[in-house]
PDB file of N, CA and C in Angstrom:
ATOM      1  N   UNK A   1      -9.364 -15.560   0.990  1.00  0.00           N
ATOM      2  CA  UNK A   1      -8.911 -15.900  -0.341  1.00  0.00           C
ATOM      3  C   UNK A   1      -7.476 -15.415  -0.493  1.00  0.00           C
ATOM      4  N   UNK A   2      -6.584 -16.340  -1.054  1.00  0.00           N
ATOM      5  CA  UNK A   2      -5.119 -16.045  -1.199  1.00  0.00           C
ATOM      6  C   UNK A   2      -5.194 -15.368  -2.307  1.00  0.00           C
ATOM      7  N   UNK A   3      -3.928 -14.511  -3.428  1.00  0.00           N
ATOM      8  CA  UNK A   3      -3.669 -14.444  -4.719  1.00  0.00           C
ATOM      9  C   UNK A   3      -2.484 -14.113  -4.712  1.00  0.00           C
ATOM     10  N   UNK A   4      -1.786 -14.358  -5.957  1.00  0.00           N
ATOM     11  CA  UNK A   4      -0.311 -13.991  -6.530  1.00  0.00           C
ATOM     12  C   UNK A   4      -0.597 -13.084  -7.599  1.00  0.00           C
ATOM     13  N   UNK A   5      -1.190 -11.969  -7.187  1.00  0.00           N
ATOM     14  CA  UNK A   5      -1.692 -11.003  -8.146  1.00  0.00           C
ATOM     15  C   UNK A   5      -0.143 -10.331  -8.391  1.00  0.00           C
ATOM     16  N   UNK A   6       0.162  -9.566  -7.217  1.00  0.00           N
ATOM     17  CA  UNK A   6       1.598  -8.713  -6.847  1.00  0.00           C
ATOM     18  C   UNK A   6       2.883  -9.670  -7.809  1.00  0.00           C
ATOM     19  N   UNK A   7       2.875 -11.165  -8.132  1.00  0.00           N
ATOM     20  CA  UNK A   7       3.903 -11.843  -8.787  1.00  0.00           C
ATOM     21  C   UNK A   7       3.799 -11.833  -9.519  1.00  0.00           C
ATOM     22  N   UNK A   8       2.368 -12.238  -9.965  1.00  0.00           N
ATOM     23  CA  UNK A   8       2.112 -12.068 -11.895  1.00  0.00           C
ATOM     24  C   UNK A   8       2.519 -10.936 -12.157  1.00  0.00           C
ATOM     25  N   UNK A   9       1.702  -9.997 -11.696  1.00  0.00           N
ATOM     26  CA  UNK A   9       2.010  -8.242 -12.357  1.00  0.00           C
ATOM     27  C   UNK A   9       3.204  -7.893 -12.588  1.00  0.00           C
ATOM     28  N   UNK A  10       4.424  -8.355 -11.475  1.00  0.00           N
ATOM     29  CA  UNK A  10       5.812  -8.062 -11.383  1.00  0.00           C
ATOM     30  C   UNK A  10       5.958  -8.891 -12.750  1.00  0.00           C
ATOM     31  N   UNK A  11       6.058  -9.773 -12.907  1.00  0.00           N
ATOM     32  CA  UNK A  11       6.542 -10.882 -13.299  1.00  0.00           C
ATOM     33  C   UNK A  11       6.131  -9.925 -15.182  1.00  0.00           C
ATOM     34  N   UNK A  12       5.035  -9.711 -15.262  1.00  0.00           N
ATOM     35  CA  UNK A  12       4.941  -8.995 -16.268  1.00  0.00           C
ATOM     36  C   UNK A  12       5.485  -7.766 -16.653  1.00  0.00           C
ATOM     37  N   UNK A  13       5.945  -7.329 -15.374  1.00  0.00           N
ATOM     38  CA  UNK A  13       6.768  -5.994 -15.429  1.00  0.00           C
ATOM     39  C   UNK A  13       5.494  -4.887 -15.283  1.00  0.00           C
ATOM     40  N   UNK A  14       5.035  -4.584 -14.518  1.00  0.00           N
ATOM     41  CA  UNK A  14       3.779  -3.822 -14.790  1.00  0.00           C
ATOM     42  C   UNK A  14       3.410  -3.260 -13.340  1.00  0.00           C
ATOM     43  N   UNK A  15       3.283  -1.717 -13.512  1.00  0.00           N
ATOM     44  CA  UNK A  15       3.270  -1.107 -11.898  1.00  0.00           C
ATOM     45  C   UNK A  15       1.878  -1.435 -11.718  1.00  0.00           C
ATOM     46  N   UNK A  16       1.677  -0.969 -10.527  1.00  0.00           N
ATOM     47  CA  UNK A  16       0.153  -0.725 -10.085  1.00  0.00           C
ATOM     48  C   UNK A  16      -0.906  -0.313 -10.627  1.00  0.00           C
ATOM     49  N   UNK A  17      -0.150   1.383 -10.879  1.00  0.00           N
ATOM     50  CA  UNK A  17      -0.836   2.096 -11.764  1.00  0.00           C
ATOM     51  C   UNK A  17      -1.368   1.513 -13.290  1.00  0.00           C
ATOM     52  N   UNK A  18      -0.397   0.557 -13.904  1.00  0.00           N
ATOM     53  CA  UNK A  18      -0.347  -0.315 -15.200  1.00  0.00           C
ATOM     54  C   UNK A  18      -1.264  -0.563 -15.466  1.00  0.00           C
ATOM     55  N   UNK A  19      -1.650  -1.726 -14.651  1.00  0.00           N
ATOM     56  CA  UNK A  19      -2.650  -3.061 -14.258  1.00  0.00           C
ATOM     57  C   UNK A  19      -3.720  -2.004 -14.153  1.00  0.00           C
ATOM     58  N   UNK A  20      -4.102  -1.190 -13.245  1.00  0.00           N
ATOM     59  CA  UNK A  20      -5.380  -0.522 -13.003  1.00  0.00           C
ATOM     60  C   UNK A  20      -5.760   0.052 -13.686  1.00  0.00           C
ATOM     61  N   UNK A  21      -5.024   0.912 -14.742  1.00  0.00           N
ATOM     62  CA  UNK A  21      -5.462   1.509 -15.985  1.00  0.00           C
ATOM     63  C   UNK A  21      -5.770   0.326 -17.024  1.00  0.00           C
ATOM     64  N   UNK A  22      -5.190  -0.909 -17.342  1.00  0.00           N
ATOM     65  CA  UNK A  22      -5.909  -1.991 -17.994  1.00  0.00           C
ATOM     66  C   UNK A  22      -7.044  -2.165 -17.749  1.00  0.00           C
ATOM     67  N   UNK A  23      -7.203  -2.589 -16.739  1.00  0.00           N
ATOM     68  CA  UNK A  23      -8.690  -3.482 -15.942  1.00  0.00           C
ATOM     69  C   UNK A  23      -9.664  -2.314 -15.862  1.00  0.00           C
ATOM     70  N   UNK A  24      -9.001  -0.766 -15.673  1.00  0.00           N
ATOM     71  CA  UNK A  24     -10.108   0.027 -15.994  1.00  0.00           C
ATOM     72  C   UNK A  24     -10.615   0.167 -14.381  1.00  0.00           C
ATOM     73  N   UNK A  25      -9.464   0.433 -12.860  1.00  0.00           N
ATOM     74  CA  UNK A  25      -9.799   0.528 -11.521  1.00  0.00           C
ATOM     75  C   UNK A  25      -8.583   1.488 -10.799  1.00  0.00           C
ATOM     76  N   UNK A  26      -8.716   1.614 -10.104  1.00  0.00           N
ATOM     77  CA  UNK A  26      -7.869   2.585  -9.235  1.00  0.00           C
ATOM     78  C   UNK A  26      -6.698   2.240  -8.659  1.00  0.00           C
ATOM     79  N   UNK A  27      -5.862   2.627  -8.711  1.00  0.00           N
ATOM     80  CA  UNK A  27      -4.383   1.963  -8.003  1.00  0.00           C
ATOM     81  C   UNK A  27      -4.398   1.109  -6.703  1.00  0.00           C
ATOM     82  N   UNK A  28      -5.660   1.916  -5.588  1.00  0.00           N
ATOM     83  CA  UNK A  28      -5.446   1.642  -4.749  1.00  0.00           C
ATOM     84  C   UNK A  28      -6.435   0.413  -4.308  1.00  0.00           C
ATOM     85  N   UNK A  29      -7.537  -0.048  -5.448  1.00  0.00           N
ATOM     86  CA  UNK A  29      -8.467  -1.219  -5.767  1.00  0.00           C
ATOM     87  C   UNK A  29      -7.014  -2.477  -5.769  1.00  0.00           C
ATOM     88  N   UNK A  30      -5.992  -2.111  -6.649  1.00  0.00           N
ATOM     89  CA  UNK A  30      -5.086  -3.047  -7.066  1.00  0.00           C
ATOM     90  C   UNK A  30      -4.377  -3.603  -5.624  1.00  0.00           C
ATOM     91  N   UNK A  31      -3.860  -2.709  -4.922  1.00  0.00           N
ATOM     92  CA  UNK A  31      -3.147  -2.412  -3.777  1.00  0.00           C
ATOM     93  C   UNK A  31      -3.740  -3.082  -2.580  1.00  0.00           C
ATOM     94  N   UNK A  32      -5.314  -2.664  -2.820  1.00  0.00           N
ATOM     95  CA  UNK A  32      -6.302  -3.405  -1.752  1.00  0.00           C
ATOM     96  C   UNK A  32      -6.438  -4.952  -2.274  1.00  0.00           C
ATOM     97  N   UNK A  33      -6.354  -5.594  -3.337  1.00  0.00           N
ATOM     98  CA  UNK A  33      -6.562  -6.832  -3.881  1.00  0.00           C
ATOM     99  C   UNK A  33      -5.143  -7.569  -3.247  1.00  0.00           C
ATOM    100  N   UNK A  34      -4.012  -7.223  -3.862  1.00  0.00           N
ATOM    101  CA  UNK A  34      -2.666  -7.330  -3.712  1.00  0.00           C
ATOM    102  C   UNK A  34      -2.212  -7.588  -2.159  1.00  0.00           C
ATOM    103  N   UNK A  35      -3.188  -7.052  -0.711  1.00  0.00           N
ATOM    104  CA  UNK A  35      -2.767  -6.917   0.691  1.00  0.00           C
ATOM    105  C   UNK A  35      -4.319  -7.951   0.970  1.00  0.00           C
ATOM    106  N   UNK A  36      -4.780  -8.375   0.195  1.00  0.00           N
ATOM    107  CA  UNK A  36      -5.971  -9.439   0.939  1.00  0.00           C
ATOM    108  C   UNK A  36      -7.127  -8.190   1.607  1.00  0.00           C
ATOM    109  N   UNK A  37      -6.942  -7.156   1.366  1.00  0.00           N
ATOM    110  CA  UNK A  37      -8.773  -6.464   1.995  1.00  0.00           C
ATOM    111  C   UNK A  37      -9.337  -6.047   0.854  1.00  0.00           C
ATOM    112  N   UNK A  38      -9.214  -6.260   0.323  1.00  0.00           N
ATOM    113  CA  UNK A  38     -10.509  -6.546  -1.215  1.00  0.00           C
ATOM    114  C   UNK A  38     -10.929  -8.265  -1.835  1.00  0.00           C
ATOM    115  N   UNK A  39     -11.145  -8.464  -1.866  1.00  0.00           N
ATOM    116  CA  UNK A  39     -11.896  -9.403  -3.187  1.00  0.00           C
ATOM    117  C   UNK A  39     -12.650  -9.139  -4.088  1.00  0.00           C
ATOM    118  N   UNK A  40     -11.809  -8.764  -5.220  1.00  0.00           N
ATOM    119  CA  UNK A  40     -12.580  -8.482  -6.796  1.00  0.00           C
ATOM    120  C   UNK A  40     -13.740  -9.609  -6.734  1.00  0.00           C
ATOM    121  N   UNK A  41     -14.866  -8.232  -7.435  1.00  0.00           N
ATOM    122  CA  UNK A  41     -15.836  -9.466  -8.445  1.00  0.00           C
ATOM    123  C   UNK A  41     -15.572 -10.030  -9.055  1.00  0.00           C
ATOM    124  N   UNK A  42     -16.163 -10.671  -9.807  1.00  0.00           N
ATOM    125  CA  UNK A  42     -15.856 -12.148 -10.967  1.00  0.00           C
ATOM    126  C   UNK A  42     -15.793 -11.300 -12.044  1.00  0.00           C
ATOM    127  N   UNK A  43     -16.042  -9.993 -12.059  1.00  0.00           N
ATOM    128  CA  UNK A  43     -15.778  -9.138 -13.380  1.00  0.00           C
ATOM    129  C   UNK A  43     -14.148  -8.743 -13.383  1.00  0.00           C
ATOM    130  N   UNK A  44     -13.707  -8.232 -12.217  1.00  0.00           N
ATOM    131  CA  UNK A  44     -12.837  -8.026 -12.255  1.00  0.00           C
ATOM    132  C   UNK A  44     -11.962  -8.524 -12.184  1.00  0.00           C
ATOM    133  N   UNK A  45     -11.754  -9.612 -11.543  1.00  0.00           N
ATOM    134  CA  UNK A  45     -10.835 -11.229 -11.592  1.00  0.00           C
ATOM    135  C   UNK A  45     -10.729 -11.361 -13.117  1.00  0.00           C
ATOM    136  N   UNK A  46     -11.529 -11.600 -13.874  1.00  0.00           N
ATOM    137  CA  UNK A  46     -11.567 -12.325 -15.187  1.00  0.00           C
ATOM    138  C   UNK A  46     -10.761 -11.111 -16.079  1.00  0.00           C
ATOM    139  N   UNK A  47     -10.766  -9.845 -15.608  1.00  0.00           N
ATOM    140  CA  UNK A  47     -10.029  -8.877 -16.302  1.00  0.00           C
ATOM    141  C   UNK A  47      -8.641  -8.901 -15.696  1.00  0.00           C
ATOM    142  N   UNK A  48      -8.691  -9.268 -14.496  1.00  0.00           N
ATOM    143  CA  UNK A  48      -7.263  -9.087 -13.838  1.00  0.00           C
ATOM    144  C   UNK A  48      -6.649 -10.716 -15.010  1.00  0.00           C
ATOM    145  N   UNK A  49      -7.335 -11.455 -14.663  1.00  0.00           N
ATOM    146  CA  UNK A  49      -6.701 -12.740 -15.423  1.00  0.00           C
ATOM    147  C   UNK A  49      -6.228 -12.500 -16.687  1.00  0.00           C
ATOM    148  N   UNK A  50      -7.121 -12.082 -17.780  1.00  0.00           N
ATOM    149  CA  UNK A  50      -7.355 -11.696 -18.996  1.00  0.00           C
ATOM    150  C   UNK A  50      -5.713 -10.936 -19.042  1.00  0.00           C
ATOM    151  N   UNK A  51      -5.576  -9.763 -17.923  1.00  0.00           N
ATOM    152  CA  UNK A  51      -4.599  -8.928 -18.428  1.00  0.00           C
ATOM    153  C   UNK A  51      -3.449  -9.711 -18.304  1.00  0.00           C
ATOM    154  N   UNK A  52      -3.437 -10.394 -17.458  1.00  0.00           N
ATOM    155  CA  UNK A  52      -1.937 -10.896 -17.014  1.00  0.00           C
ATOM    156  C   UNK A  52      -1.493 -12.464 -17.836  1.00  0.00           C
ATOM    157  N   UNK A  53      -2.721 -12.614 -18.489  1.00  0.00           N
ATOM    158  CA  UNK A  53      -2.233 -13.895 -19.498  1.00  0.00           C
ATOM    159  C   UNK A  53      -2.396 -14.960 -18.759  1.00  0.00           C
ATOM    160  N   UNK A  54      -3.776 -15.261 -17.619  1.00  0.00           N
ATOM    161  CA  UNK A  54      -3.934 -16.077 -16.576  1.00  0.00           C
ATOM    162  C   UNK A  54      -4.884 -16.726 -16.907  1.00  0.00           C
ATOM    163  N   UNK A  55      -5.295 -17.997 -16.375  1.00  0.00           N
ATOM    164  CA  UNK A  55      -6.676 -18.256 -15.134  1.00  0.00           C
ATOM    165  C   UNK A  55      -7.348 -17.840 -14.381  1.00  0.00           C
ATOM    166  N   UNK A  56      -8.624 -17.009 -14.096  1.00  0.00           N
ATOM    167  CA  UNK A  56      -8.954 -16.730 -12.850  1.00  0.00           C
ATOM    168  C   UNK A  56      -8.427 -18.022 -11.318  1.00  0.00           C
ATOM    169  N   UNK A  57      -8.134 -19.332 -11.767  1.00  0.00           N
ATOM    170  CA  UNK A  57      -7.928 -19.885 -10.906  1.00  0.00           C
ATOM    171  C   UNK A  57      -6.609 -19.871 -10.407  1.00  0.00           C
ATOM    172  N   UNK A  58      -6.009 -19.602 -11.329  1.00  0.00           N
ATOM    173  CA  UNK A  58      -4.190 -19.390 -11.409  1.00  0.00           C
ATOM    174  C   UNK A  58      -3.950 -18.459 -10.600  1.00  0.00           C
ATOM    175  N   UNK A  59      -4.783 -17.477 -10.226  1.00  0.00           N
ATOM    176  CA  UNK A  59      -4.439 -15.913  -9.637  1.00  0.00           C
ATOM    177  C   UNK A  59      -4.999 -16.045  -8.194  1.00  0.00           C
ATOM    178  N   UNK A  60      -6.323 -16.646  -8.355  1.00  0.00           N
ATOM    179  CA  UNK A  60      -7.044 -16.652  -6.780  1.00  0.00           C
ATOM    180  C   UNK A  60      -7.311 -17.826  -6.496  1.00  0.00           C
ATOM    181  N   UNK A  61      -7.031 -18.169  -5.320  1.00  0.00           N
ATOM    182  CA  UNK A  61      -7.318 -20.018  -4.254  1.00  0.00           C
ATOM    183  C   UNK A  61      -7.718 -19.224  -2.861  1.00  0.00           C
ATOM    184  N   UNK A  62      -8.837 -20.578  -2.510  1.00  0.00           N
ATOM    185  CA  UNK A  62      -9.402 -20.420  -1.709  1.00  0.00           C
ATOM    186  C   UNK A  62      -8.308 -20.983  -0.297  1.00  0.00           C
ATOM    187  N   UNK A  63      -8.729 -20.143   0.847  1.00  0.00           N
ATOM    188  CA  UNK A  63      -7.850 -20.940   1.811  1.00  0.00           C
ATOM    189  C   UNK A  63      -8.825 -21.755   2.730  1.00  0.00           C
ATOM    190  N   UNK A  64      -8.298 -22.065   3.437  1.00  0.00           N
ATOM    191  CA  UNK A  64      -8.918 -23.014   4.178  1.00  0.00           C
ATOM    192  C   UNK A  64     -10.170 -22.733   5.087  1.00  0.00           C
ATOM    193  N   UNK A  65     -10.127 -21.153   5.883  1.00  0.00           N
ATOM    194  CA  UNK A  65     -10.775 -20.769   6.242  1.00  0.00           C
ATOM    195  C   UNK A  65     -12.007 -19.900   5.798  1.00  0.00           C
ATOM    196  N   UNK A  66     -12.356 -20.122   4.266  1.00  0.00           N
ATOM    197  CA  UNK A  66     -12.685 -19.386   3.118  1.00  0.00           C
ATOM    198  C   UNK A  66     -13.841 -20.101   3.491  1.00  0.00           C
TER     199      UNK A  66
END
């Protein structure tokens, strides 16, 4: 699974630490999402979306090998 988590967040102006204290997760949950070795639940996607003024679909696409 791809995401432009790291662009939105920038794009919002918002550190690591920011975002993870929103969504209510650990810096390094964000960090692990942000480098592709995590995939949030659908709980946490919809909060990552929610925070950043998104789509869950806007943020995460499937790749090909998905």
């Amino acid at each position: 699974m791809r995401n432009i988590l790291r662009e939105e967040r920038t794009k919002n102006e918002l550190t690591q630490i920011q975002l993870a204290d929103i969504v209510g997760v650990s810096r390094q949950s964000i960090i692990a999402i942000e480098t592709k070795k995590y995939t949030p639940t659908i709980i946490l996607a919809l909060k990552l979306a929610k925070a950043l003024n998104k789509k869950v679909e806007e943020l995460f696409f499937l790749e090909n090998d998905d």
